[in-house]
N, C-alpha and C. Protein backbone atom coordinates (compact mmCIF):
# COMPACT_ATOMS: atom_id res chain seq x y z
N UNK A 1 -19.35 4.35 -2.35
CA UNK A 1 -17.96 4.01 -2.57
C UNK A 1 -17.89 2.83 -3.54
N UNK A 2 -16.72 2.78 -4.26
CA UNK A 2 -16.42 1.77 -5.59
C UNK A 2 -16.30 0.56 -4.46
N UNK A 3 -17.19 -1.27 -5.12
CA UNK A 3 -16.43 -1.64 -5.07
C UNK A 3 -14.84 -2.05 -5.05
N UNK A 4 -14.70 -1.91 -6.02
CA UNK A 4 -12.92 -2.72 -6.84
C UNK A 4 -12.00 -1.19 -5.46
N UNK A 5 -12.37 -0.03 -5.12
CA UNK A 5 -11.53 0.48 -4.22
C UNK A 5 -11.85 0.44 -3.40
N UNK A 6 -12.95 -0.26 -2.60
CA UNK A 6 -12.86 -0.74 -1.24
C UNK A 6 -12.35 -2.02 -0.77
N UNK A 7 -12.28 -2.81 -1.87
CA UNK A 7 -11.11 -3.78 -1.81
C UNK A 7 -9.68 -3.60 -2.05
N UNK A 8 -9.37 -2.55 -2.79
CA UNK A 8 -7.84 -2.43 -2.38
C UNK A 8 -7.65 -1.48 -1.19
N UNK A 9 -8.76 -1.16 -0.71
CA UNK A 9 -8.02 -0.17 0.68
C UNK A 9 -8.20 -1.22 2.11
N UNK A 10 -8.87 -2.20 2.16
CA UNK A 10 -9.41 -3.51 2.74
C UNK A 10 -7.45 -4.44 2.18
N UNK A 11 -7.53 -4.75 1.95
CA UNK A 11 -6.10 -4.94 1.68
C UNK A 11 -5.05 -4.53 1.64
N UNK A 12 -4.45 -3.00 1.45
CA UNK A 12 -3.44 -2.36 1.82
C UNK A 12 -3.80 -2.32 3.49
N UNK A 13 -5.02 -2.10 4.18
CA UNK A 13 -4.58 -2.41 5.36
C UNK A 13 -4.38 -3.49 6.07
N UNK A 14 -5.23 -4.05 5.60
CA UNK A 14 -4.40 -5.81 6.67
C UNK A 14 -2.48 -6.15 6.19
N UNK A 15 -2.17 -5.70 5.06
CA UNK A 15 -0.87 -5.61 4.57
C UNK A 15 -0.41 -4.70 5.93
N UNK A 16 -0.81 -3.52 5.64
CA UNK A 16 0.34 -2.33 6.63
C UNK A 16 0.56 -3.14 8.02
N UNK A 17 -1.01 -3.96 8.69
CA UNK A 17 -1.29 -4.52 9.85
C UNK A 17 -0.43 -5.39 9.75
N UNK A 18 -0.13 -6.03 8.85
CA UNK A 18 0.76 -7.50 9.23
C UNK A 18 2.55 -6.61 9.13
N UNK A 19 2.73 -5.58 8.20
CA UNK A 19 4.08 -5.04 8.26
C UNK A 19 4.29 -4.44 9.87
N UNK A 20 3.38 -3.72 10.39
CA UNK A 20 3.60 -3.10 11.79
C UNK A 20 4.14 -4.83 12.52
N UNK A 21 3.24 -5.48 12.15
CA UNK A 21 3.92 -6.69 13.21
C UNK A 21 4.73 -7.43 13.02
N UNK A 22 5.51 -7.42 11.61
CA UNK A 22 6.97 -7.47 11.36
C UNK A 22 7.86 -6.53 12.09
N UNK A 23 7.53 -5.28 12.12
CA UNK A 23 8.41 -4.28 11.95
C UNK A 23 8.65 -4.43 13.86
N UNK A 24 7.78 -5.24 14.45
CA UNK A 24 8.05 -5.25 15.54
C UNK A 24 9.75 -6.06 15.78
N UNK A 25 10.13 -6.76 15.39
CA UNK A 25 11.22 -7.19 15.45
C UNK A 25 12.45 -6.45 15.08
N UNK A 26 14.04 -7.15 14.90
CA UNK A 26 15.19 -6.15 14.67
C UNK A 26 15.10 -5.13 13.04
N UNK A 27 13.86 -5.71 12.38
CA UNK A 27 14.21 -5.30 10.79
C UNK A 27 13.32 -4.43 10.40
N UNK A 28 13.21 -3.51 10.36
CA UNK A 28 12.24 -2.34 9.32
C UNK A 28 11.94 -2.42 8.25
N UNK A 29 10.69 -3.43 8.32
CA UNK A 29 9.97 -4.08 6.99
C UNK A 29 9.47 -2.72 6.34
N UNK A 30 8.61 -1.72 6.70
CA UNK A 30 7.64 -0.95 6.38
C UNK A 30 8.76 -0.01 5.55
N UNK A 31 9.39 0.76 6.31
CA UNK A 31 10.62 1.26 5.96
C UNK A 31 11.28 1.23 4.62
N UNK A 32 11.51 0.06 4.71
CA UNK A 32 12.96 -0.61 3.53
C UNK A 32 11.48 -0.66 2.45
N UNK A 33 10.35 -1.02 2.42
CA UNK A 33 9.64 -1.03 1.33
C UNK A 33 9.11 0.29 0.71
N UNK A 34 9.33 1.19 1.72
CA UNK A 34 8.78 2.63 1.34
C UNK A 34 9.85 2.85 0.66
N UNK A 35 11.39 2.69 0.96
CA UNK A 35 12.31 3.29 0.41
C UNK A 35 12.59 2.75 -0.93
N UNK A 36 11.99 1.79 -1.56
CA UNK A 36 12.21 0.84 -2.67
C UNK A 36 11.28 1.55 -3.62
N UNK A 37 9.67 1.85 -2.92
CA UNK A 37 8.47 2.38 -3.64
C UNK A 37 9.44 4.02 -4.10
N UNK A 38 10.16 5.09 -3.14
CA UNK A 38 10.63 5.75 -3.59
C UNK A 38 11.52 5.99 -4.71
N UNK A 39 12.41 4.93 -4.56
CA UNK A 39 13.67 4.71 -5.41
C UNK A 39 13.48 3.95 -6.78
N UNK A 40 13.05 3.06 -6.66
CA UNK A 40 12.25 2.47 -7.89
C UNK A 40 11.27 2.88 -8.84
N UNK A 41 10.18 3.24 -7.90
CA UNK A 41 8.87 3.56 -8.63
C UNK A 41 8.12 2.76 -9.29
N UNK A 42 7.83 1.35 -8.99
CA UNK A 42 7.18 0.26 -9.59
C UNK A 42 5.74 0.82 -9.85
N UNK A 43 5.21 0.39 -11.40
CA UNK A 43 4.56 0.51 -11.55
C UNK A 43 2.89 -0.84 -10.67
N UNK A 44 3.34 -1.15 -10.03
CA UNK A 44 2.29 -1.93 -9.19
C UNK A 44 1.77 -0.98 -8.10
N UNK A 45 2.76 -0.28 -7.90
CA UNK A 45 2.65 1.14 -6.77
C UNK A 45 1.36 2.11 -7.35
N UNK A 46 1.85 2.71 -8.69
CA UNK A 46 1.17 3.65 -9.28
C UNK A 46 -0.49 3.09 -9.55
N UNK A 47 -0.33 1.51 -9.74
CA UNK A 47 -1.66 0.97 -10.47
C UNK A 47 -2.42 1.07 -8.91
N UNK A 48 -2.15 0.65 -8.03
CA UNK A 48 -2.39 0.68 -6.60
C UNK A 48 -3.32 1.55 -6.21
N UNK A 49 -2.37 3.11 -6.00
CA UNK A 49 -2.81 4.13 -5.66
C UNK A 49 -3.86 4.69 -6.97
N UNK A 50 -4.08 4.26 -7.76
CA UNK A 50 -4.72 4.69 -8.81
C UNK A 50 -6.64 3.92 -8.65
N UNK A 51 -6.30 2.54 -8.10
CA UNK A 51 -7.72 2.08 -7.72
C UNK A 51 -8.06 2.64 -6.54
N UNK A 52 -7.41 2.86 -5.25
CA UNK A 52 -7.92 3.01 -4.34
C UNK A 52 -8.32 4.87 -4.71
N UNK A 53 -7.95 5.40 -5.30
CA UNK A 53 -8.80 6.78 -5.63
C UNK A 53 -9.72 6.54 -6.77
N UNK A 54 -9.99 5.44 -7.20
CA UNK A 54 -10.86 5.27 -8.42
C UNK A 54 -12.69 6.06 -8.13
N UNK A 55 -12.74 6.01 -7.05
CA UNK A 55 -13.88 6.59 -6.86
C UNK A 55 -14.17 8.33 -6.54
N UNK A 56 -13.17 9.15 -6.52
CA UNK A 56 -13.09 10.46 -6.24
C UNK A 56 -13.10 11.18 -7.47
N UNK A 57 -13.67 11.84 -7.33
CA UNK A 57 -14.11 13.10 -8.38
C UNK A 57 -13.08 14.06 -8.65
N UNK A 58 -13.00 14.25 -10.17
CA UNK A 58 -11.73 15.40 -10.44
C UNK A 58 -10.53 15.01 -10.52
């Protein structure tokens, strides 16, 4: 496995881990950010998902 994408998948999860324990309260952190990644489409999203598959074939 790639370095540089086992560090962004090592980091999107302690992220999701700390959003679940936001999301424990009245506000739907995880949620409202998915719906932004939908609606928007930031390219920080695309660069994202683009390292953490950096190591897969095809």
């Amino acid at each position: 496995m790639n370095k540089v994408s086992s560090w962004a998948r090592i980091k999107c999860a302690i992220v999701f881990i700390v959003f679940m324990i936001f999301s424990i309260g009245p506000v739907p952190v995880t949620s409202m950010i998915g719906l932004f990644v939908v609606i928007y489409r930031p390219n920080w999203f695309k660069k994202l998902v683009l390292t953490i598959y950096a190591d897969k074939d095809g």
